[in-house]
PDB file of N, CA and C in Angstrom:
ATOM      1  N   UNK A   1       9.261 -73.577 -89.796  1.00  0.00           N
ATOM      2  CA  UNK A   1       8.263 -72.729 -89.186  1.00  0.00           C
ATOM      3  C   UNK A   1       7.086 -73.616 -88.787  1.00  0.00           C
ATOM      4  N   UNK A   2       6.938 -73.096 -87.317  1.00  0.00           N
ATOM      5  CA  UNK A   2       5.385 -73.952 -87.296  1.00  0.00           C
ATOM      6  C   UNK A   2       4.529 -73.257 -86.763  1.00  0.00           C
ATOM      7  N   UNK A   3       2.919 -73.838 -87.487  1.00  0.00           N
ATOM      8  CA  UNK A   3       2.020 -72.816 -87.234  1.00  0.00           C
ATOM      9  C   UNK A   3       1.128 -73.374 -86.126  1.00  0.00           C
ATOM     10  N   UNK A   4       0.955 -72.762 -84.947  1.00  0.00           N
ATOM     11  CA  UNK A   4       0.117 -72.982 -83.153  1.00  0.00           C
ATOM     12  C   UNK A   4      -1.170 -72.916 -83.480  1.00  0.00           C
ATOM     13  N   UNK A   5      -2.159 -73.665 -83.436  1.00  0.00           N
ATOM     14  CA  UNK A   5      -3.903 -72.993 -83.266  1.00  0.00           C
ATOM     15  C   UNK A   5      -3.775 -73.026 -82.294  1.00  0.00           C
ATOM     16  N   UNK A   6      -3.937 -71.792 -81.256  1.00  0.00           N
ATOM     17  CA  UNK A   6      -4.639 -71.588 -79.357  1.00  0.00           C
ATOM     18  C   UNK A   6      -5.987 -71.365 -79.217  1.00  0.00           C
ATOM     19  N   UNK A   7      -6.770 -72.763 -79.126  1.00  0.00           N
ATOM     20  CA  UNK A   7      -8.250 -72.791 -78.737  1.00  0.00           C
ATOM     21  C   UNK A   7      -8.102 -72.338 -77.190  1.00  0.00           C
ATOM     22  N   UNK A   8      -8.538 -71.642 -77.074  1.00  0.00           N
ATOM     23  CA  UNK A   8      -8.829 -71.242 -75.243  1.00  0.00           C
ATOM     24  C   UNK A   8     -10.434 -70.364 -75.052  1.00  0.00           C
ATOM     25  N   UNK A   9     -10.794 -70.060 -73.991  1.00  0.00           N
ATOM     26  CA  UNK A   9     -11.446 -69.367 -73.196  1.00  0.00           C
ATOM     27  C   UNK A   9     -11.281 -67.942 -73.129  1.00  0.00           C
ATOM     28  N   UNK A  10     -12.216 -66.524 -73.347  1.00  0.00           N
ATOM     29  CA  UNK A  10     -11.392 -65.519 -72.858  1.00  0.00           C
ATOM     30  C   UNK A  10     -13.302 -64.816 -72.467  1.00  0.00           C
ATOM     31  N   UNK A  11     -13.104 -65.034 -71.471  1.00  0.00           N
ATOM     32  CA  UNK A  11     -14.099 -64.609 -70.624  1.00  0.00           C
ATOM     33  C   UNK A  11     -15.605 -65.375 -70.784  1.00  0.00           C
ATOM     34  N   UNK A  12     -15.431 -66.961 -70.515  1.00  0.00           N
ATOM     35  CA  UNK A  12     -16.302 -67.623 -70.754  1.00  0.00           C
ATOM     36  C   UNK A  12     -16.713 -67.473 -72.436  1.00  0.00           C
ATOM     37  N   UNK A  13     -15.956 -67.373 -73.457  1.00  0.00           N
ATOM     38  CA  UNK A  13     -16.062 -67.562 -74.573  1.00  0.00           C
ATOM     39  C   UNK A  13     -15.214 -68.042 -75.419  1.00  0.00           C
ATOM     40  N   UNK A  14     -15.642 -69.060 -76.084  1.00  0.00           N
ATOM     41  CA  UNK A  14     -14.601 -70.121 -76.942  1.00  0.00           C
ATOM     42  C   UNK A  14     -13.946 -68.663 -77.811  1.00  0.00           C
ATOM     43  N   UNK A  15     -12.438 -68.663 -77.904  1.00  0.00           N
ATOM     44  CA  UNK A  15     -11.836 -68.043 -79.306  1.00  0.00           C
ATOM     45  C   UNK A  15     -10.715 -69.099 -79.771  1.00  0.00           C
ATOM     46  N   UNK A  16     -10.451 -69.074 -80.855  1.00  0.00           N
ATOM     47  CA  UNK A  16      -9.227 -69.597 -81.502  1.00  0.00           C
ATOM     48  C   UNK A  16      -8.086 -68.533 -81.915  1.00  0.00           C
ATOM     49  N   UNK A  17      -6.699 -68.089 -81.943  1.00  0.00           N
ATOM     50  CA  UNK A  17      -5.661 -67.479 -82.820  1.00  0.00           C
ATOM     51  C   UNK A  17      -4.621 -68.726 -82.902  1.00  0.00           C
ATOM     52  N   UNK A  18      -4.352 -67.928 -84.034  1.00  0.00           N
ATOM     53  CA  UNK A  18      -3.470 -68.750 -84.709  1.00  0.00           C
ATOM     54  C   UNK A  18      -2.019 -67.990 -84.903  1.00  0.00           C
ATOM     55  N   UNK A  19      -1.201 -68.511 -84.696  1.00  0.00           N
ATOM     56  CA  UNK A  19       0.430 -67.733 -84.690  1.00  0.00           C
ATOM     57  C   UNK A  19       1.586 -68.525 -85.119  1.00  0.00           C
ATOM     58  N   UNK A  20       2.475 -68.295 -86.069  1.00  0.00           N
ATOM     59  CA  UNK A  20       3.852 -69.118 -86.565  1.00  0.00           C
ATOM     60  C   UNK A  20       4.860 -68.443 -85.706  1.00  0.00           C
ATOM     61  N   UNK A  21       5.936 -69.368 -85.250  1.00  0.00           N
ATOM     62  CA  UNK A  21       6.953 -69.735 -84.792  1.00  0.00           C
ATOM     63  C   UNK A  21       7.722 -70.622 -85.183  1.00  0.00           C
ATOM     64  N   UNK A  22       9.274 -70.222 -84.423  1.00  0.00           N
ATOM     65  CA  UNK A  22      10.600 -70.922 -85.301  1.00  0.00           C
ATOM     66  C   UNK A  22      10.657 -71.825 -84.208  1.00  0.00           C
ATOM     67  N   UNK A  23       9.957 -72.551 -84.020  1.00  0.00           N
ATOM     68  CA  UNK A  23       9.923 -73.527 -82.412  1.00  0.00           C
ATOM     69  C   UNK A  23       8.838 -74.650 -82.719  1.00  0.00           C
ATOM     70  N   UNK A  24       9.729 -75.831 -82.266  1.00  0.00           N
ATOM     71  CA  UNK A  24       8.918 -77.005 -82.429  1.00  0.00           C
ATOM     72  C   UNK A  24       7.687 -77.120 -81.736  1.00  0.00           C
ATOM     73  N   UNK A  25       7.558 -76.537 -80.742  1.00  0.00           N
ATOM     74  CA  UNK A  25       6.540 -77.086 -79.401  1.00  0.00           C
ATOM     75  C   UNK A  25       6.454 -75.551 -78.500  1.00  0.00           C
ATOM     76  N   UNK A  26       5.023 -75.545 -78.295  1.00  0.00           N
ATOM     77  CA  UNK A  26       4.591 -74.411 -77.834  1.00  0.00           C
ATOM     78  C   UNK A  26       4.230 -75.045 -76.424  1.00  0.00           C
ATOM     79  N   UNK A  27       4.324 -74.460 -74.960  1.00  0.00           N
ATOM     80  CA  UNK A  27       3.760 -74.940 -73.766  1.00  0.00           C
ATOM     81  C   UNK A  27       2.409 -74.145 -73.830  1.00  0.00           C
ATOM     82  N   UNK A  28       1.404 -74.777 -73.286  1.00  0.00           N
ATOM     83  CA  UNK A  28       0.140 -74.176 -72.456  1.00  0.00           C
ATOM     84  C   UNK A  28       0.257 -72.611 -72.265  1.00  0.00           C
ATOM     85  N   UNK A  29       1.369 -72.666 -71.250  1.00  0.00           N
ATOM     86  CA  UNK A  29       2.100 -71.431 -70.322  1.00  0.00           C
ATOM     87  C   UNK A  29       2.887 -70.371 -71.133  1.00  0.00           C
ATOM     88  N   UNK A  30       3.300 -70.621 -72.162  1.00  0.00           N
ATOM     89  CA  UNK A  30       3.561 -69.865 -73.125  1.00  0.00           C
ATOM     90  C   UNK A  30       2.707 -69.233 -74.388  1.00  0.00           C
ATOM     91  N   UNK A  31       1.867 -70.043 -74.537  1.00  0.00           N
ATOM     92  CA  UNK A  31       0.628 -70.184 -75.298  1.00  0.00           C
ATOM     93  C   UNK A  31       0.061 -68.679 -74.402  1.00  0.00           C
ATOM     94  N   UNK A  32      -0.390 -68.769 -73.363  1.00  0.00           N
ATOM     95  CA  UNK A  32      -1.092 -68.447 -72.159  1.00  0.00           C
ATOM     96  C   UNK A  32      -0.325 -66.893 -72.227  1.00  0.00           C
ATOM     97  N   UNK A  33       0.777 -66.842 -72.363  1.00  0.00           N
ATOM     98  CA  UNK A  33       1.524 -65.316 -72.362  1.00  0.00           C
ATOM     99  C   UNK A  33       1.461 -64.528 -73.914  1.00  0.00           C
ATOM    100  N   UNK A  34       1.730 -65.567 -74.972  1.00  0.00           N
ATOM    101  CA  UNK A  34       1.402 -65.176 -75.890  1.00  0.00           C
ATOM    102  C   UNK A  34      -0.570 -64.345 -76.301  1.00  0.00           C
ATOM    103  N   UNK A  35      -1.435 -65.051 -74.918  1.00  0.00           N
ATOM    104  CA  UNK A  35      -2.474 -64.728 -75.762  1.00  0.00           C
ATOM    105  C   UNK A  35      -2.710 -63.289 -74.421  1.00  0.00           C
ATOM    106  N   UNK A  36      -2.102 -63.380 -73.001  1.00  0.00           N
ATOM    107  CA  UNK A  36      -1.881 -62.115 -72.652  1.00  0.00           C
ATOM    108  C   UNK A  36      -1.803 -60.853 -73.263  1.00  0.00           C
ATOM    109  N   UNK A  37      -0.676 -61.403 -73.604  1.00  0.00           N
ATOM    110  CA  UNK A  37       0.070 -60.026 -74.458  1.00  0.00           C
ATOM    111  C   UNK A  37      -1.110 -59.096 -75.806  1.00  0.00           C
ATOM    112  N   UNK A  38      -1.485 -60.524 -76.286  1.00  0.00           N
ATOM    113  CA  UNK A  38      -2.702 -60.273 -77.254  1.00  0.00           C
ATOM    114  C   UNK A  38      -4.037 -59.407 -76.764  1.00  0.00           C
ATOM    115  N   UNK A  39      -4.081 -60.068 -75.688  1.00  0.00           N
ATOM    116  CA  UNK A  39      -5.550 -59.372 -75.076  1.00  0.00           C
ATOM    117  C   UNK A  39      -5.127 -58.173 -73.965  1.00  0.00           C
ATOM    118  N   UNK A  40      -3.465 -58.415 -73.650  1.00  0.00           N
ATOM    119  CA  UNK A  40      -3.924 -56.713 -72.696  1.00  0.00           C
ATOM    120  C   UNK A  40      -2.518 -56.282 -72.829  1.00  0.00           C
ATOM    121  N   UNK A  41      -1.509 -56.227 -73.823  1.00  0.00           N
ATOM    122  CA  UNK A  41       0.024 -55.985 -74.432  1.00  0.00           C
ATOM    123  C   UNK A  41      -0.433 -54.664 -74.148  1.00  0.00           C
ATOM    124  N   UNK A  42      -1.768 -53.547 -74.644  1.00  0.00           N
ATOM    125  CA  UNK A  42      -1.145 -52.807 -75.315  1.00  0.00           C
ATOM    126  C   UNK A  42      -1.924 -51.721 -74.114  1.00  0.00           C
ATOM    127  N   UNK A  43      -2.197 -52.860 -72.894  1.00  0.00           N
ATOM    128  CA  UNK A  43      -2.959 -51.781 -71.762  1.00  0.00           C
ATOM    129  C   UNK A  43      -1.249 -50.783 -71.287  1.00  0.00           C
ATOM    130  N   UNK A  44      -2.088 -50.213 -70.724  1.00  0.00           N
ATOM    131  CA  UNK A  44      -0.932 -48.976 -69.454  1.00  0.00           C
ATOM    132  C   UNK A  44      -0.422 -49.597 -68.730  1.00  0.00           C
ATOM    133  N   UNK A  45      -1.511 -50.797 -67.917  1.00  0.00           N
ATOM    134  CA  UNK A  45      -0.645 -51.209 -66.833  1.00  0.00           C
ATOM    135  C   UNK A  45      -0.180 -52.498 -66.699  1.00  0.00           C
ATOM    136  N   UNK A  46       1.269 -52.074 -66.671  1.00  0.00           N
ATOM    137  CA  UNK A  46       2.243 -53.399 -66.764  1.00  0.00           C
ATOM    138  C   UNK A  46       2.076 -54.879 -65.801  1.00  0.00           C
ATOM    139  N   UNK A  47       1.340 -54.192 -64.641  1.00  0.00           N
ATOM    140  CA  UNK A  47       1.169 -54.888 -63.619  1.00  0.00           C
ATOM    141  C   UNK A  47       0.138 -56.270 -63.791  1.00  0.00           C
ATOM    142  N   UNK A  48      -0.879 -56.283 -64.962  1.00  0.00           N
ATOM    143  CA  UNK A  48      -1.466 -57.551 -65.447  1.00  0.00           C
ATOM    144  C   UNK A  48      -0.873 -58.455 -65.826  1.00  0.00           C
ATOM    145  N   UNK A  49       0.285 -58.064 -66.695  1.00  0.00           N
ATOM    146  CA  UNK A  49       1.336 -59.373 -67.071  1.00  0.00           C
ATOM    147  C   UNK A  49       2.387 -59.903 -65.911  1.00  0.00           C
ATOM    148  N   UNK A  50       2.923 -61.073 -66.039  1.00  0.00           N
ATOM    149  CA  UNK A  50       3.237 -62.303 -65.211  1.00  0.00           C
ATOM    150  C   UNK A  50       4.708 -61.391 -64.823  1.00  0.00           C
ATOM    151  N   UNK A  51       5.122 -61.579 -63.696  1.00  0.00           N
ATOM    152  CA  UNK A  51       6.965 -61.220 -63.711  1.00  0.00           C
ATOM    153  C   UNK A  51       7.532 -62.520 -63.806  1.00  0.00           C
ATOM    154  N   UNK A  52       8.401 -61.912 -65.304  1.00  0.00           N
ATOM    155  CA  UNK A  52       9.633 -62.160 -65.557  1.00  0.00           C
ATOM    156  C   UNK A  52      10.140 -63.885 -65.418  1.00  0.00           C
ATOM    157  N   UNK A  53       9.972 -63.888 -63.958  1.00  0.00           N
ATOM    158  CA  UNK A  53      10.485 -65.324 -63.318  1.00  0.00           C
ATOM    159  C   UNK A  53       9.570 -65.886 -62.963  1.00  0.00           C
ATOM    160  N   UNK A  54       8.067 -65.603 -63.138  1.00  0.00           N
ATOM    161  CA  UNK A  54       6.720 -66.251 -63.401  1.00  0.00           C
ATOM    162  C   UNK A  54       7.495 -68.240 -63.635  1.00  0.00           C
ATOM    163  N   UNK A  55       6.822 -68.538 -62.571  1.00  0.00           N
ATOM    164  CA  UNK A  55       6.513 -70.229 -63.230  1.00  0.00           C
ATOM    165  C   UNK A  55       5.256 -70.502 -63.971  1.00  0.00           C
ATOM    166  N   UNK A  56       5.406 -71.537 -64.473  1.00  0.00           N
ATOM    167  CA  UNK A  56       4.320 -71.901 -65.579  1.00  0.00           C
ATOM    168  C   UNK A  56       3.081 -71.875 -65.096  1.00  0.00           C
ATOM    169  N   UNK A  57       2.887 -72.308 -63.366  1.00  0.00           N
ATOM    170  CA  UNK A  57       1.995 -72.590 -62.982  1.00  0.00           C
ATOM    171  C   UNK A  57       0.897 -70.840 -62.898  1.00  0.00           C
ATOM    172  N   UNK A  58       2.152 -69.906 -62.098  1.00  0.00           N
ATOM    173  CA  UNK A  58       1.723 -68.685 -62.097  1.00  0.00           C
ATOM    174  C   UNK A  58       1.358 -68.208 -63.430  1.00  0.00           C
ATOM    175  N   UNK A  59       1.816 -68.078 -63.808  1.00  0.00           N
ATOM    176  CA  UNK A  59       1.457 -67.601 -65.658  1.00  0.00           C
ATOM    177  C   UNK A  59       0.037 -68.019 -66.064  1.00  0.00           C
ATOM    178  N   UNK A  60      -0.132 -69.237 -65.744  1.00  0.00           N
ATOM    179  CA  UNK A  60      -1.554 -69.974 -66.097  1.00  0.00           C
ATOM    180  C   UNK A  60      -2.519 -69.353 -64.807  1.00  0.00           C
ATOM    181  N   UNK A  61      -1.988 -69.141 -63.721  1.00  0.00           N
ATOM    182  CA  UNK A  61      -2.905 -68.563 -62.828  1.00  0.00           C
ATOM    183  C   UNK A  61      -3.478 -66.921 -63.343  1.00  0.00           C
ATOM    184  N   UNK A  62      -2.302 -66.004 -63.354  1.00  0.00           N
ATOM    185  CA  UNK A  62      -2.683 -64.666 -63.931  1.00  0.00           C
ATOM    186  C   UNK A  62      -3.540 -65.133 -65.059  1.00  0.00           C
ATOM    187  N   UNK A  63      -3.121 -65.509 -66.279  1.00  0.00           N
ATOM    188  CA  UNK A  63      -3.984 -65.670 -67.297  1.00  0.00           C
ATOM    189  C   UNK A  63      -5.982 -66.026 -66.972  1.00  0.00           C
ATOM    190  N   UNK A  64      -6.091 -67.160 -66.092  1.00  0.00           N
ATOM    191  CA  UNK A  64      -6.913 -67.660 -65.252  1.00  0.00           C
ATOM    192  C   UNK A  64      -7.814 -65.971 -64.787  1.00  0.00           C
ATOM    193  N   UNK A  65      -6.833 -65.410 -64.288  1.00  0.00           N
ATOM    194  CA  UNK A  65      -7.645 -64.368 -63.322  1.00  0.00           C
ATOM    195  C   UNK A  65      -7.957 -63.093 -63.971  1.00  0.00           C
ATOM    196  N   UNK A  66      -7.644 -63.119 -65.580  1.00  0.00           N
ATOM    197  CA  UNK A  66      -7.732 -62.325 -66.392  1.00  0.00           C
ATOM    198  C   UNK A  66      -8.914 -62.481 -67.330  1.00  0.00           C
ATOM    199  N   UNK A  67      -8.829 -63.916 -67.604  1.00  0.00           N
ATOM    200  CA  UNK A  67     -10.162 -64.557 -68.254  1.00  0.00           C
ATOM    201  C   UNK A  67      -9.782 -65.504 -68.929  1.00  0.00           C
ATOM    202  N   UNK A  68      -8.778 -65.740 -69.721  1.00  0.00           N
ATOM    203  CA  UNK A  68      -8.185 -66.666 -70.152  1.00  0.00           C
ATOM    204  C   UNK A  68      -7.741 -68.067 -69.312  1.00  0.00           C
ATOM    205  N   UNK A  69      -8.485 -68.673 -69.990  1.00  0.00           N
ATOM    206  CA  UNK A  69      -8.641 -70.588 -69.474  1.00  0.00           C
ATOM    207  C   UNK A  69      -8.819 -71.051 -70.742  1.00  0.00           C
ATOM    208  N   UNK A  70      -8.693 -72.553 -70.189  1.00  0.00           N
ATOM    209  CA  UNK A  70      -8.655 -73.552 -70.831  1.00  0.00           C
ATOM    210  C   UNK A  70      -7.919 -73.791 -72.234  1.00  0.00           C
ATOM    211  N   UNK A  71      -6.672 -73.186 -72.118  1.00  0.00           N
ATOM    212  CA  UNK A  71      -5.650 -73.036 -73.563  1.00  0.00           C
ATOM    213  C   UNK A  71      -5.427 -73.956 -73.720  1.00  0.00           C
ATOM    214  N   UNK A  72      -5.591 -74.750 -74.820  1.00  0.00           N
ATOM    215  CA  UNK A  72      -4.983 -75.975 -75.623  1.00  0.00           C
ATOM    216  C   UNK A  72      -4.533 -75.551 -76.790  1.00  0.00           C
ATOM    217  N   UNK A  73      -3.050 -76.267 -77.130  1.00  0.00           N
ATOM    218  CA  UNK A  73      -2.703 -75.828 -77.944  1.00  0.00           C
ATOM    219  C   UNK A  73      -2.451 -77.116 -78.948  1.00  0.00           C
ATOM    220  N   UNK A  74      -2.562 -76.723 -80.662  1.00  0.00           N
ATOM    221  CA  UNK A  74      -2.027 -77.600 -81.500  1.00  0.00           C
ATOM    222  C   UNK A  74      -1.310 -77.123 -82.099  1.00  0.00           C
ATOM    223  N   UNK A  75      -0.495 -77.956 -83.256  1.00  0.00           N
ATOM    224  CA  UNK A  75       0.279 -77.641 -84.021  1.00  0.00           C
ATOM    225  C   UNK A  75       0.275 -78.431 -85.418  1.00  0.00           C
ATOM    226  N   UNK A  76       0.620 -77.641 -86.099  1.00  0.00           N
ATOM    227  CA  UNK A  76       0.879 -77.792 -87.620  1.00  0.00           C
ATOM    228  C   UNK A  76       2.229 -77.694 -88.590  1.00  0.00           C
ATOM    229  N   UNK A  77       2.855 -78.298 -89.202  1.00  0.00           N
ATOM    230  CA  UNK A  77       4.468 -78.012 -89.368  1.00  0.00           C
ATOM    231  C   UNK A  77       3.910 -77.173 -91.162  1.00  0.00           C
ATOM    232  N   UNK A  78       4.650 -75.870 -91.324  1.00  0.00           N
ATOM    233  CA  UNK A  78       4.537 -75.299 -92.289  1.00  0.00           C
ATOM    234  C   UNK A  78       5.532 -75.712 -93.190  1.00  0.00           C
ATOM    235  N   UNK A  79       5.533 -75.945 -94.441  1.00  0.00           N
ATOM    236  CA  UNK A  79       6.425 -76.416 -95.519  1.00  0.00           C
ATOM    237  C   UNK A  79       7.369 -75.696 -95.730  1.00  0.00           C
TER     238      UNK A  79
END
């Protein structure tokens, strides 16, 4: 198991979450959907999140136009 810190941006304001996964390596762009989902999963409209066949680049753009920037991600290996 490894545990992600996602330092990013969400509307010109530093936040950090933190999330475990069965995955060595987290992308930006995945990072970036994961913190979507976090900040607008539980809106009505489906139409904020990325489609499906989203490239990385798009994904980071929606995120971008949502408020979310500057995701860096680290990692930590859990025992």
């Amino acid at each position: 198991m490894q545990t992600f810190t996602l330092q990013y941006l969400f509307e010109d304001k530093p936040r950090t979450y933190q999330l475990a996964l069965k995955q060595p390596e987290l992308a930006p762009h995945d990072a970036a959907l994961h913190l979507l989902q976090l900040h607008f999963g539980d809106g009505e409209n489906s139409l904020l999140m990325p489609d499906a066949q989203a490239t990385p680049q798009e994904i980071l753009d929606q995120a971008g136009l949502l408020g979310i920037t500057e995701v860096r991600v680290s990692a930590e290996r859990e025992n």
